[in-house]
C-alpha atoms as a PDB file:
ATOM      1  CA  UNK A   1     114.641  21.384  73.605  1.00  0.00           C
ATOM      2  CA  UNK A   2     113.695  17.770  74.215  1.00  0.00           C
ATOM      3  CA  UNK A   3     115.570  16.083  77.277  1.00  0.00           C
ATOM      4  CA  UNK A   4     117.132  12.717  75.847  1.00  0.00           C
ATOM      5  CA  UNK A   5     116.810  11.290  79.041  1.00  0.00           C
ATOM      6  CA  UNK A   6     113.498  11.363  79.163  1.00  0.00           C
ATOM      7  CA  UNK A   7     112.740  10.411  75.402  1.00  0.00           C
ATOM      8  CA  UNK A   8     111.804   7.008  74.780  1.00  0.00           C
ATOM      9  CA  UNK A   9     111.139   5.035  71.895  1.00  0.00           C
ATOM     10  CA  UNK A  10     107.611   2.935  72.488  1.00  0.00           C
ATOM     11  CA  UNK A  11     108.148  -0.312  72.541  1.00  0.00           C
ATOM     12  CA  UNK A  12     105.529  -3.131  72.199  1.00  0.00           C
ATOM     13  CA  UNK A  13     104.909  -4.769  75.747  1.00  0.00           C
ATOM     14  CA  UNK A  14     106.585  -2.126  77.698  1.00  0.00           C
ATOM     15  CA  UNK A  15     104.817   0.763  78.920  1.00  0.00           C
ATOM     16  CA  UNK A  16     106.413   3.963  77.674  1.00  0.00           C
ATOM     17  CA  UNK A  17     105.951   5.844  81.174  1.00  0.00           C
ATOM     18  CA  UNK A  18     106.491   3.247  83.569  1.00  0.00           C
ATOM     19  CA  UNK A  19     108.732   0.225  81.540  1.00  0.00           C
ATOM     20  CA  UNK A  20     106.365  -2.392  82.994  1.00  0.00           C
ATOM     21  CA  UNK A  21     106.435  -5.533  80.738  1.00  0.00           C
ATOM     22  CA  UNK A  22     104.334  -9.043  80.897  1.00  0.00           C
ATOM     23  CA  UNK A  23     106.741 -10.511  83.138  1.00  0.00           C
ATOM     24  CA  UNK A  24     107.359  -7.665  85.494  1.00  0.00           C
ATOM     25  CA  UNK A  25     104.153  -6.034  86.051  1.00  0.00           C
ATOM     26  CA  UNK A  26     103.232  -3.106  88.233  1.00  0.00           C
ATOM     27  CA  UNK A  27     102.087  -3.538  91.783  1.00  0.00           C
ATOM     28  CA  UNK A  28      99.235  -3.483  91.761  1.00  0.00           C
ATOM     29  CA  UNK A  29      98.896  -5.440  88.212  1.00  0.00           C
ATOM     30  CA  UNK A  30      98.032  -3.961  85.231  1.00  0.00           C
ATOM     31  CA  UNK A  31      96.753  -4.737  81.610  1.00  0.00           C
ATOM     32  CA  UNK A  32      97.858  -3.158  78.450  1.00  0.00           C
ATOM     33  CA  UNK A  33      95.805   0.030  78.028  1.00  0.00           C
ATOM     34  CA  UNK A  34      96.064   0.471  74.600  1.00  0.00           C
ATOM     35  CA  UNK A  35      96.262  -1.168  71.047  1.00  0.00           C
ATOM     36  CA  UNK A  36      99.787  -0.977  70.522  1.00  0.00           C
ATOM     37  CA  UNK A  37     100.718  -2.477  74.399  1.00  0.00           C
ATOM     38  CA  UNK A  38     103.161   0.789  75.415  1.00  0.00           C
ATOM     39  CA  UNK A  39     100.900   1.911  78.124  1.00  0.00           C
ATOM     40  CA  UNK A  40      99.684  -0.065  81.081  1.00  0.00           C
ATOM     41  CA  UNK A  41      96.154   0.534  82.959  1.00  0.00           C
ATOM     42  CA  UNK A  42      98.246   2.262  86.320  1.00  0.00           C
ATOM     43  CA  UNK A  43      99.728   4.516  84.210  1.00  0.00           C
ATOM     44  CA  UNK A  44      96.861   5.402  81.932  1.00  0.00           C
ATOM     45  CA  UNK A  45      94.777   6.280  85.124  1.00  0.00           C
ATOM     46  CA  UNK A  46      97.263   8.190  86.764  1.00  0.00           C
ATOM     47  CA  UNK A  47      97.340  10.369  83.697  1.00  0.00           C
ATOM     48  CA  UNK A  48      93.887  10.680  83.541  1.00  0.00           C
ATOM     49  CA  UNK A  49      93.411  11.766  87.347  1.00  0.00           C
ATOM     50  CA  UNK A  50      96.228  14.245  86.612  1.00  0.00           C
ATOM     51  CA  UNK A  51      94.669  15.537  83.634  1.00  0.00           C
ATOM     52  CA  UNK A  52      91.370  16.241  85.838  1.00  0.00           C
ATOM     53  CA  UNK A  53      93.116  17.850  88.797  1.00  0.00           C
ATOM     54  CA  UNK A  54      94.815  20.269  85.862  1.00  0.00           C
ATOM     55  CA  UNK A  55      92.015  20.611  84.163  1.00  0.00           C
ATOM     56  CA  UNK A  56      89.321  21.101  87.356  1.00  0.00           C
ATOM     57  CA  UNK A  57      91.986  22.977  89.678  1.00  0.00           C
ATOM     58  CA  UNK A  58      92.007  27.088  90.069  1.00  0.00           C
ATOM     59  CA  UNK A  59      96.064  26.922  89.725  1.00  0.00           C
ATOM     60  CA  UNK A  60      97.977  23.972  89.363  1.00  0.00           C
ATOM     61  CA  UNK A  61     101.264  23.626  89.392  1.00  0.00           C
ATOM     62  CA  UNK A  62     102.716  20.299  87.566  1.00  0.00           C
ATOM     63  CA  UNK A  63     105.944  21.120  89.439  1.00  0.00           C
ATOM     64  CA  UNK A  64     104.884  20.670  93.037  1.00  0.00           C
ATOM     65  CA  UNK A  65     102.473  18.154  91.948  1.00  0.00           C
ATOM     66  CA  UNK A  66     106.085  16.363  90.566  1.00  0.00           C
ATOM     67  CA  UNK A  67     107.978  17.638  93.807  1.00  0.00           C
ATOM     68  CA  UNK A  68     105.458  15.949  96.522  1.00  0.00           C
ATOM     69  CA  UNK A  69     105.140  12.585  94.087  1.00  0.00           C
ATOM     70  CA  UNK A  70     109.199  12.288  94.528  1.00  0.00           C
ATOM     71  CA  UNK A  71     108.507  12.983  97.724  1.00  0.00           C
ATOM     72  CA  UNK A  72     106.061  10.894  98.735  1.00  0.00           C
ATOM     73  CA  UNK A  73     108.047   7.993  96.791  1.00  0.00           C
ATOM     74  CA  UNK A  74     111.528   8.612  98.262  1.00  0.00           C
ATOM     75  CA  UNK A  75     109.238   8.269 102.058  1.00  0.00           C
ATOM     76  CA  UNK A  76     107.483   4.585 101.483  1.00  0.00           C
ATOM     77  CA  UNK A  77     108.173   1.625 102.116  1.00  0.00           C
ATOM     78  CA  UNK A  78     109.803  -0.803  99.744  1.00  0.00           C
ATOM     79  CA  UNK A  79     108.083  -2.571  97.813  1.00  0.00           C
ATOM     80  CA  UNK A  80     105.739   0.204  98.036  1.00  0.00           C
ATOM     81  CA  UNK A  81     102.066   0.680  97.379  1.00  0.00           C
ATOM     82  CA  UNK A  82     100.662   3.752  96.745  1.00  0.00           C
ATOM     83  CA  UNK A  83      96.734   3.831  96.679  1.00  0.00           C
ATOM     84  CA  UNK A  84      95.407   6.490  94.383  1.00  0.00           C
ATOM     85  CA  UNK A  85      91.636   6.975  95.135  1.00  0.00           C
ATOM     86  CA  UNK A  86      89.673   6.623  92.254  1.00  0.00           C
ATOM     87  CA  UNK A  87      88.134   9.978  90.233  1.00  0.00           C
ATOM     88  CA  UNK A  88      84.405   9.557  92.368  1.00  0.00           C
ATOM     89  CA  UNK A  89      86.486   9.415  95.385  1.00  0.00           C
ATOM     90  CA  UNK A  90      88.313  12.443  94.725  1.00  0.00           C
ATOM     91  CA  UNK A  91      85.411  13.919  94.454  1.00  0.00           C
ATOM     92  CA  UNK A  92      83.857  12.783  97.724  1.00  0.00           C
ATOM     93  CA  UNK A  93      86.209  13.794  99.505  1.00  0.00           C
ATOM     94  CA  UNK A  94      86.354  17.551  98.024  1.00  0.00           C
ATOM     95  CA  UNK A  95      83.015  17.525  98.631  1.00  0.00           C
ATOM     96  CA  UNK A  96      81.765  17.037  95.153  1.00  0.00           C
ATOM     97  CA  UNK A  97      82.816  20.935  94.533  1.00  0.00           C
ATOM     98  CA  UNK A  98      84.864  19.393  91.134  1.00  0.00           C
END
């Protein structure tokens, strides 16, 4: 069963994951990803590095990825930045194994 809380309508010019908008952009900024302007460029990398570590990892587990994120967010600093390397420095650093 579908969790109502989480279910959201898109919305032209807010981004269905994060609820960005023109005026209130992510930090850093971000551009409309797609045609239809319901999901911004932080958002639509983040689910493409997730989709690689899922897709490129032995045994993931979306759960603890979720649990250290919250985490990890709940710990910085406000207004917060959170650097995600990009996919080519993932892979640097794991040695180009992936």
């Amino acid at each position: 069963m579908e969790d109502p809380k989480t279910k959201r309508e898109p919305k032209p010019g807010v981004c269905r994951i994060c609820s960005c908008t023109e005026t209130e952009p992510c930090t850093p900024p971000c551009a409309w990803a797609d045609e239809t302007w319901t999901l911004c460029s932080n958002c639509a990398e983040m689910i493409a590095l997730i989709a690689e570590w899922g897709f490129s990892s032995p045994r993931p587990s979306f759960a603890l990825l979720a649990r250290a994120a919250k985490e990890a967010y709940e710990k910085a600093p406000v207004p917060y930045r959170l650097v995600i390397p990009s996919p080519e420095e993932v892979r640097a650093i794991a040695g180009g194994a992936h």
